[in-house]
C-alpha atoms as a PDB file:
ATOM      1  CA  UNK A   1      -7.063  12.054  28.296  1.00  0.00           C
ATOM      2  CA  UNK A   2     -11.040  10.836  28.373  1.00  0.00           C
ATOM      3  CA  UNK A   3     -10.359   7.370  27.069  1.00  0.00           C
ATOM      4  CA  UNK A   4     -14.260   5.953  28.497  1.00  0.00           C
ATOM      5  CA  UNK A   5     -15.124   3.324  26.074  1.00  0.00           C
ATOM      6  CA  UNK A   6     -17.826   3.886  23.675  1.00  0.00           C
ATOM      7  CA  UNK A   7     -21.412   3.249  25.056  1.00  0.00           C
ATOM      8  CA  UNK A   8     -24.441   1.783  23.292  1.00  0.00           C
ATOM      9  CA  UNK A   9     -26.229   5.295  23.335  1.00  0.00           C
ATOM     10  CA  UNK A  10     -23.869   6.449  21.129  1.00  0.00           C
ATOM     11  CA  UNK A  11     -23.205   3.495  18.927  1.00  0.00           C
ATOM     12  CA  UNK A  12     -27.688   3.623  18.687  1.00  0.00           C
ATOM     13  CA  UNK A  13     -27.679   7.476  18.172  1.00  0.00           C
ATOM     14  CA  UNK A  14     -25.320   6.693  14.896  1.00  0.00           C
ATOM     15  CA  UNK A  15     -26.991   4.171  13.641  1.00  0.00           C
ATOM     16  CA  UNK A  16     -30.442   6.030  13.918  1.00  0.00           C
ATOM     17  CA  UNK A  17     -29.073   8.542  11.591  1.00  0.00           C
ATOM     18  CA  UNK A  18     -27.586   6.243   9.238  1.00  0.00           C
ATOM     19  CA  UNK A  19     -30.943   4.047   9.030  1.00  0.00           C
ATOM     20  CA  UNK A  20     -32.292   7.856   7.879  1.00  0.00           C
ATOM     21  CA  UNK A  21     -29.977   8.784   5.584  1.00  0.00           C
ATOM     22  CA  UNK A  22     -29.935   5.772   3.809  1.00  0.00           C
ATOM     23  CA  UNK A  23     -33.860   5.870   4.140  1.00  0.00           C
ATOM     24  CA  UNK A  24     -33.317   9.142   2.166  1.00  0.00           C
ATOM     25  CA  UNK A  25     -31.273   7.704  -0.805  1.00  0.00           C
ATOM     26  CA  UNK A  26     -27.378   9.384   0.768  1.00  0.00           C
ATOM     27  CA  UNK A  27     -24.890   7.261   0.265  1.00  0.00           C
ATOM     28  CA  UNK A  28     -23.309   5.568   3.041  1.00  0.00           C
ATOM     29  CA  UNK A  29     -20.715   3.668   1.706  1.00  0.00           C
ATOM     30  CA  UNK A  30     -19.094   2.464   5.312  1.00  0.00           C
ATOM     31  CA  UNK A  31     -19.799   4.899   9.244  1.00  0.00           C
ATOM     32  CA  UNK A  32     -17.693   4.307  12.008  1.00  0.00           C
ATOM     33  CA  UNK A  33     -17.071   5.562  15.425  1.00  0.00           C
ATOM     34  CA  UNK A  34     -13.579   5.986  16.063  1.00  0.00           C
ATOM     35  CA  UNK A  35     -11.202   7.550  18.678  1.00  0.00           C
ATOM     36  CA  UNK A  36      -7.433   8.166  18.182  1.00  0.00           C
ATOM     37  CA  UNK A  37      -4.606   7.081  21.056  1.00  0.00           C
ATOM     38  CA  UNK A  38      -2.924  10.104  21.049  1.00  0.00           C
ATOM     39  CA  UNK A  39      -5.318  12.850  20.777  1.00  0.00           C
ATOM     40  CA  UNK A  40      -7.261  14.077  23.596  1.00  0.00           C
ATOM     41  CA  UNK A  41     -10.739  14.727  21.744  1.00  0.00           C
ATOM     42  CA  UNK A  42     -13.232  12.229  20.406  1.00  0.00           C
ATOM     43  CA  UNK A  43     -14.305  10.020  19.263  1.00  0.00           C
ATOM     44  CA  UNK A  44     -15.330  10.828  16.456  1.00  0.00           C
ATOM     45  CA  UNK A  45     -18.325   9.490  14.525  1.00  0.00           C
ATOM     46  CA  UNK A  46     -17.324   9.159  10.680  1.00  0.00           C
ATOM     47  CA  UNK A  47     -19.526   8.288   7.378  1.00  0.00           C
ATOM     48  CA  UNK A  48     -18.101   7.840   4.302  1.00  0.00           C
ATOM     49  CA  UNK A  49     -20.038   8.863   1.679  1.00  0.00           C
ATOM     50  CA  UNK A  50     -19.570   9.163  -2.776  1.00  0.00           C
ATOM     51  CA  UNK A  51     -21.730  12.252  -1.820  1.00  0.00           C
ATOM     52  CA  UNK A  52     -18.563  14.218  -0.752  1.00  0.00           C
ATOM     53  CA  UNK A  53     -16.750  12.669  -3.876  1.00  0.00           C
ATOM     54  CA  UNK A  54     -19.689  13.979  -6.367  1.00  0.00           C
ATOM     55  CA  UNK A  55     -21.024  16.958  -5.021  1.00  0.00           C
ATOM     56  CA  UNK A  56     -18.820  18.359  -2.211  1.00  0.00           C
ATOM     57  CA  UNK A  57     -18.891  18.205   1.218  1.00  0.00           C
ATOM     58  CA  UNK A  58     -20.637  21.706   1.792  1.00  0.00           C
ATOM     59  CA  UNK A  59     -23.458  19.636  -0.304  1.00  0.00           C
ATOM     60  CA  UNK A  60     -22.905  16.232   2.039  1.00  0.00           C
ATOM     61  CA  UNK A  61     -23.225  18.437   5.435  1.00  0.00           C
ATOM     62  CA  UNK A  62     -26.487  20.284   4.204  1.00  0.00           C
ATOM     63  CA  UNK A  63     -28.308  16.798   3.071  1.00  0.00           C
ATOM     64  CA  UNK A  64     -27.161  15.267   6.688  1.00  0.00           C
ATOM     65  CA  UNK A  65     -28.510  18.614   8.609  1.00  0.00           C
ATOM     66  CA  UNK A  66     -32.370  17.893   6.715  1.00  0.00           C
ATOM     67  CA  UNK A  67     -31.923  14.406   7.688  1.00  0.00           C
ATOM     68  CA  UNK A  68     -31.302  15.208  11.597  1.00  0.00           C
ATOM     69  CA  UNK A  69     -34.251  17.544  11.453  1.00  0.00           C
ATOM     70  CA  UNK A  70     -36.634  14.727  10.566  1.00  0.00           C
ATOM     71  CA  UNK A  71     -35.179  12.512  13.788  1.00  0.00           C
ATOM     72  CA  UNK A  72     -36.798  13.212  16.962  1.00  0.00           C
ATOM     73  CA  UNK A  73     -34.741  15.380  19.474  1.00  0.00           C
ATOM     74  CA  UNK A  74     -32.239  14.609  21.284  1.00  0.00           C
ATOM     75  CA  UNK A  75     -30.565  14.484  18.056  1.00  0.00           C
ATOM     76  CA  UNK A  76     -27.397  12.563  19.240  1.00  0.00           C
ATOM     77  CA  UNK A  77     -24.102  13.640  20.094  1.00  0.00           C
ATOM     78  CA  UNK A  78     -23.128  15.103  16.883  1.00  0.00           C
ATOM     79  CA  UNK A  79     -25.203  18.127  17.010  1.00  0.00           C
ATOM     80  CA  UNK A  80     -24.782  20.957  19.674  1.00  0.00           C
ATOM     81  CA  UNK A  81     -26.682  23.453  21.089  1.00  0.00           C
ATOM     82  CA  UNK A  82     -25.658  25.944  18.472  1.00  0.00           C
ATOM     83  CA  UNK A  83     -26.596  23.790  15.161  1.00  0.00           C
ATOM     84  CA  UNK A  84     -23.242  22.484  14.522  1.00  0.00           C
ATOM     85  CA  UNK A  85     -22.170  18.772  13.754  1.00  0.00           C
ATOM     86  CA  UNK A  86     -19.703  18.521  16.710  1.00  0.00           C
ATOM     87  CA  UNK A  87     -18.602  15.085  16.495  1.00  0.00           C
ATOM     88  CA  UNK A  88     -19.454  13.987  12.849  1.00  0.00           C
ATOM     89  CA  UNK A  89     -17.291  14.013  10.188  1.00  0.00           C
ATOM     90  CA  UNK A  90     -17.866  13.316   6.446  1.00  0.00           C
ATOM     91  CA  UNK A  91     -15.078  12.004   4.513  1.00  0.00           C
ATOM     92  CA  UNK A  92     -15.066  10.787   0.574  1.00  0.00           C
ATOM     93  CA  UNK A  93     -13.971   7.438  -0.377  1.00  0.00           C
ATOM     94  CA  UNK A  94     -10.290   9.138  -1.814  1.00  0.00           C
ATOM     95  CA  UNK A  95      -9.785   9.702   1.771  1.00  0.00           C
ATOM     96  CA  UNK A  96      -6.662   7.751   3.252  1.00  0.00           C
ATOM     97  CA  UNK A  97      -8.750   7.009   6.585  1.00  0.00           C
ATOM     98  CA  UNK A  98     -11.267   5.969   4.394  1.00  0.00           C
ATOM     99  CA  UNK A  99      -9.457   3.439   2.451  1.00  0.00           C
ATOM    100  CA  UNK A 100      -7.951   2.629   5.548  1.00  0.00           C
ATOM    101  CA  UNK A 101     -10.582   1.409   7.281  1.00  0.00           C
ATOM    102  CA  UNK A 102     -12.322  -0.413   4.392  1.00  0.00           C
ATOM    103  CA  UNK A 103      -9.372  -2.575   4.176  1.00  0.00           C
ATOM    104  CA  UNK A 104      -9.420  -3.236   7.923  1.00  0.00           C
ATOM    105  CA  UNK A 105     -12.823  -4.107   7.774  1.00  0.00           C
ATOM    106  CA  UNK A 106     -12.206  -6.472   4.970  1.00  0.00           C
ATOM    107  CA  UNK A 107      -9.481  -8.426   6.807  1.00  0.00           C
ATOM    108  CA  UNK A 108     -11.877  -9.269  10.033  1.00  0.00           C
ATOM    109  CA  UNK A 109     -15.112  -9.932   8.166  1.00  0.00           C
ATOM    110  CA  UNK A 110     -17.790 -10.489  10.893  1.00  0.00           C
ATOM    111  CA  UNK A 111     -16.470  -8.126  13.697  1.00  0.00           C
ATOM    112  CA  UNK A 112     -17.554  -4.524  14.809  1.00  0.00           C
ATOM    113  CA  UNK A 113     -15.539  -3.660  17.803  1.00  0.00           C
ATOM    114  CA  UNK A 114     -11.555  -2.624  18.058  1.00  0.00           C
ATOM    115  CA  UNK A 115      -9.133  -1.724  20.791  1.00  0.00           C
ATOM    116  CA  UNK A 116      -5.763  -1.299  20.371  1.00  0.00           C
ATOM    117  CA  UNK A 117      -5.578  -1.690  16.499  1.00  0.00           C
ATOM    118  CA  UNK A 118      -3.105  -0.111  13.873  1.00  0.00           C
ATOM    119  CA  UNK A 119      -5.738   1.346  10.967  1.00  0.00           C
ATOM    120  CA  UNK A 120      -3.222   2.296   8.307  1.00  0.00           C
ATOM    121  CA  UNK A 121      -1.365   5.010   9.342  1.00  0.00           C
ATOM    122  CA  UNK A 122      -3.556   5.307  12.688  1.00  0.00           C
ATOM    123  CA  UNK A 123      -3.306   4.143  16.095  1.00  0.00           C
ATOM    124  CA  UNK A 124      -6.737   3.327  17.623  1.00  0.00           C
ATOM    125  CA  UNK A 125      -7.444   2.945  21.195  1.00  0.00           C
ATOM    126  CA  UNK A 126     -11.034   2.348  20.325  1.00  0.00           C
ATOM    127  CA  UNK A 127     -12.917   1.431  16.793  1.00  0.00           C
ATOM    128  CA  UNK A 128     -16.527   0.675  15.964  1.00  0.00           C
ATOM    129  CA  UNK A 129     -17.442  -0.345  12.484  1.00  0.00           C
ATOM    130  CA  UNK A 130     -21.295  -0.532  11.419  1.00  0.00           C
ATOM    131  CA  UNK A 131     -22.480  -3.485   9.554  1.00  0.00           C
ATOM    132  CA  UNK A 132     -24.340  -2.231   6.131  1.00  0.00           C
ATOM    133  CA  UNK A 133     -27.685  -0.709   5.871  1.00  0.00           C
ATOM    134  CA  UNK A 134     -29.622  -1.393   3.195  1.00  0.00           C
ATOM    135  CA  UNK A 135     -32.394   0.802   2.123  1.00  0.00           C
ATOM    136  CA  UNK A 136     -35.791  -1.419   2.816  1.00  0.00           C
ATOM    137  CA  UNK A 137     -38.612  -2.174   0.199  1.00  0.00           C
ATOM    138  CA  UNK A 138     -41.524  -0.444   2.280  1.00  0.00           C
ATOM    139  CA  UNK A 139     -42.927  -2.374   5.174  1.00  0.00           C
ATOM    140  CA  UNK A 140     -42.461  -5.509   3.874  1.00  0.00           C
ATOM    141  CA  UNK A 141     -39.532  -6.687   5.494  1.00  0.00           C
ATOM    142  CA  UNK A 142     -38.652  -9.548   2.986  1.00  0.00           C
ATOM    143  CA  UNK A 143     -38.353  -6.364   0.305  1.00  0.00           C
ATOM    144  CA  UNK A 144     -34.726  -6.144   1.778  1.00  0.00           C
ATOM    145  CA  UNK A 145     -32.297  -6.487  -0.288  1.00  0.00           C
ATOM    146  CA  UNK A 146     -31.298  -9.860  -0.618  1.00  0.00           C
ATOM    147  CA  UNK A 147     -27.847  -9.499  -2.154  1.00  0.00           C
ATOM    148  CA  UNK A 148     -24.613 -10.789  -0.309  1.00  0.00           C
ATOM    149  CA  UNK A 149     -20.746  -9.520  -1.058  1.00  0.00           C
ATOM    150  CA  UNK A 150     -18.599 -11.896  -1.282  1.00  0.00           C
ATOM    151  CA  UNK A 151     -15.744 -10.017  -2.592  1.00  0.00           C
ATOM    152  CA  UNK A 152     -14.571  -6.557  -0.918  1.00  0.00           C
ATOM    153  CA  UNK A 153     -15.542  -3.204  -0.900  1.00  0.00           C
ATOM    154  CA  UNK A 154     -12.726  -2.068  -3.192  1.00  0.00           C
ATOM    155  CA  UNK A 155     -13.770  -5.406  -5.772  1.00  0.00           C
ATOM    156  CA  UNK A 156     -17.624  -6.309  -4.703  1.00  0.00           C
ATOM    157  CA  UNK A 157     -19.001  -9.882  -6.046  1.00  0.00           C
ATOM    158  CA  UNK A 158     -22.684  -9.901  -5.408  1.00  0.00           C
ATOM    159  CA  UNK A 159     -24.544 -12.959  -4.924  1.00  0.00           C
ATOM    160  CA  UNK A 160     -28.444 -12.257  -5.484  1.00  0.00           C
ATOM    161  CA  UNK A 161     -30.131 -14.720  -2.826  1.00  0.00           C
ATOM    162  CA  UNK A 162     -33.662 -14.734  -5.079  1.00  0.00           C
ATOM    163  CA  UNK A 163     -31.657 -16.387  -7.528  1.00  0.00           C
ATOM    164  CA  UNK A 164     -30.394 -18.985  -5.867  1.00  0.00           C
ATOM    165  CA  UNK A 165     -32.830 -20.982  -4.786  1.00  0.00           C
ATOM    166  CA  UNK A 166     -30.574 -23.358  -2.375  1.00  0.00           C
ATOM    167  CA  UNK A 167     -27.870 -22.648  -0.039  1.00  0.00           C
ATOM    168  CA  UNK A 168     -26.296 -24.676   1.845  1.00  0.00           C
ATOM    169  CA  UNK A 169     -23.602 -23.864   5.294  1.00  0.00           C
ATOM    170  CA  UNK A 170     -21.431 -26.060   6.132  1.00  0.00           C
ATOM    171  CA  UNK A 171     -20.293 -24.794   9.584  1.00  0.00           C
ATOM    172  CA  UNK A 172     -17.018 -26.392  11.124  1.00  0.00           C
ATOM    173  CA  UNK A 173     -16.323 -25.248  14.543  1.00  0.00           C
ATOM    174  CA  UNK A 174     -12.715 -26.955  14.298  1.00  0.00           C
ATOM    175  CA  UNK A 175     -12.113 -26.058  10.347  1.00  0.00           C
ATOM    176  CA  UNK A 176     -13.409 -23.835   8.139  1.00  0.00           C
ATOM    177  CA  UNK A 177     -16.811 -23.619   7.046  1.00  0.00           C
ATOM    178  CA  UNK A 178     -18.053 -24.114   3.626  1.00  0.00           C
ATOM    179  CA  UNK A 179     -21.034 -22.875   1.803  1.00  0.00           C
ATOM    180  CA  UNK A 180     -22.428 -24.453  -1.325  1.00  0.00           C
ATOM    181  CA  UNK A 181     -24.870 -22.716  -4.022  1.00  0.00           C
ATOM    182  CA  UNK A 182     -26.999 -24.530  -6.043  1.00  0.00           C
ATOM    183  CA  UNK A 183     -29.377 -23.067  -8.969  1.00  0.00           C
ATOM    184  CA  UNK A 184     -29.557 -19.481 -10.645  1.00  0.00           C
ATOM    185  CA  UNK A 185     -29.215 -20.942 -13.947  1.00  0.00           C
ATOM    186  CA  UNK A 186     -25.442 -21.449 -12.965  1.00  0.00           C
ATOM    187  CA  UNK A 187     -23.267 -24.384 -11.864  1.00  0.00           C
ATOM    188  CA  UNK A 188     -22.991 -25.553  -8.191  1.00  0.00           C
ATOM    189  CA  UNK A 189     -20.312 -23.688  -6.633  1.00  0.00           C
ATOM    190  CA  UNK A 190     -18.678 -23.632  -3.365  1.00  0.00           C
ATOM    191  CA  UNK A 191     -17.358 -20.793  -0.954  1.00  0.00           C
ATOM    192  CA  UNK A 192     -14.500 -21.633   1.245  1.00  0.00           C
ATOM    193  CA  UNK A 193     -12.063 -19.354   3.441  1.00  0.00           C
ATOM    194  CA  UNK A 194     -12.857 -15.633   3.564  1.00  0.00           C
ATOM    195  CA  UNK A 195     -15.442 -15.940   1.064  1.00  0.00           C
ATOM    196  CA  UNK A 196     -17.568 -18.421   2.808  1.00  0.00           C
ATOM    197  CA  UNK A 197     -17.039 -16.373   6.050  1.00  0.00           C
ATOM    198  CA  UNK A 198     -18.057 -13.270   4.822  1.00  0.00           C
ATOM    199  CA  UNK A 199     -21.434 -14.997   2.949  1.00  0.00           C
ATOM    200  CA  UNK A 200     -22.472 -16.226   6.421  1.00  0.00           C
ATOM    201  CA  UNK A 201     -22.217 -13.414   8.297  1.00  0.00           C
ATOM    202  CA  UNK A 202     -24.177 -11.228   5.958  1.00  0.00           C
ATOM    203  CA  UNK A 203     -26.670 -14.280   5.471  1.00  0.00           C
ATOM    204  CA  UNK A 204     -27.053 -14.664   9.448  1.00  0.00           C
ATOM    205  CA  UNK A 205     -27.706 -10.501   9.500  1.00  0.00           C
ATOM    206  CA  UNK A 206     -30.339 -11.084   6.530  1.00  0.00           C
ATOM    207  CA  UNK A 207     -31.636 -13.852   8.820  1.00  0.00           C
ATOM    208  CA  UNK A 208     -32.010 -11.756  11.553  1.00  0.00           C
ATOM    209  CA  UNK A 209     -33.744  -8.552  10.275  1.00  0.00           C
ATOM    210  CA  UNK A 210     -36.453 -10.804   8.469  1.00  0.00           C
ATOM    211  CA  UNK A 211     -36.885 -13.267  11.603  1.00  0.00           C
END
């Protein structure tokens, strides 16, 4: 069995089409690469998308073909030489791998990579989970959207950044870290434990993409 690690090609080609569909207005609720231990093919490259929940997934695989035509060849791994997605699969959020893997993600906020993991009813030799993409607001880059989710994907609790004019991290190497919000016409409030965690690593990505 082929069990090469996932390379950065592949993990780029993926997120090239997921910057495009989300550029588009599909829904990407959560895309990850993913290959089984005890199957010989993959991996496979998975979105999740409400598209298959609302309109079918004939309707979800004809909206991601229009969106490969607009990247520049080589179109990635998922499409062959005779026009079919080989390695990408769209799945609903009702899916069990779907819910699955949302939870997974939930309990290691901040990480992408797995090996040797136990996803539900899965066993994973390898996992890659993408962070979010947010759809951009034009060329400015501070017209990102500057919302963070503290909660989870099954109960979200957004935090709208332009309304909170201070933030504060506390960061502990030997504890955890704290973060404190001041302002947005509400009271000062605090984020410890997995909340706190998963505010600063979406506020360091935010960081990032408007450095």
């Amino acid at each position: 069995m082929d069990t090469a690690p996932l390379v950065e090609q592949q993990i780029d080609d993926g997120r090239k089409l997921i910057e495009q569909l989300v550029h588009d207005g599909f829904d990407v609720t959560v895309a990850f690469w993913v290959r089984f231990k005890f199957e010989e093919d993959g991996p496979w490259f998975f979105i999740v998308s409400k598209t298959v929940d609302q309109e079918g997934l004939q309707v979800a695989y004809r909206a991601v073909r229009a969106v490969l035509r607009k990247i520049p060849a080589p179109f990635g791994p998922w499409l062959s030489s005779v026009s079919e997605l080989g390695e990408l699969r769209l799945i609903g959020l009702n899916d069990p791998l779907s819910k699955d893997v949302l939870a997974f993600r939930d309990r290691h906020p901040g990480r992408n990579r797995f090996r040797e993991a136990n996803v539900g009813n899965h066993v994973i030799e390898e996992l890659f989970i993408y962070d979010p993409v947010t759809k951009s607001g034009g060329d400015d880059q501070r017209g990102r959207m500057l919302t963070i989710n503290v909660g989870t994907a099954a109960d979200p609790e957004l935090i709208d950044l332009e309304k909170v004019p201070l933030v504060t991290i506390l960061r502990d190497s030997a504890g955890p870290s704290k973060v404190v919000l001041v302002g947005g016409g509400k009271p000062q409030r605090t984020l410890e434990g997995e909340e706190a965690q998963r505010f600063i690593v979406q506020f360091d990505l935010l960081t990032k993409q408007m450095q």
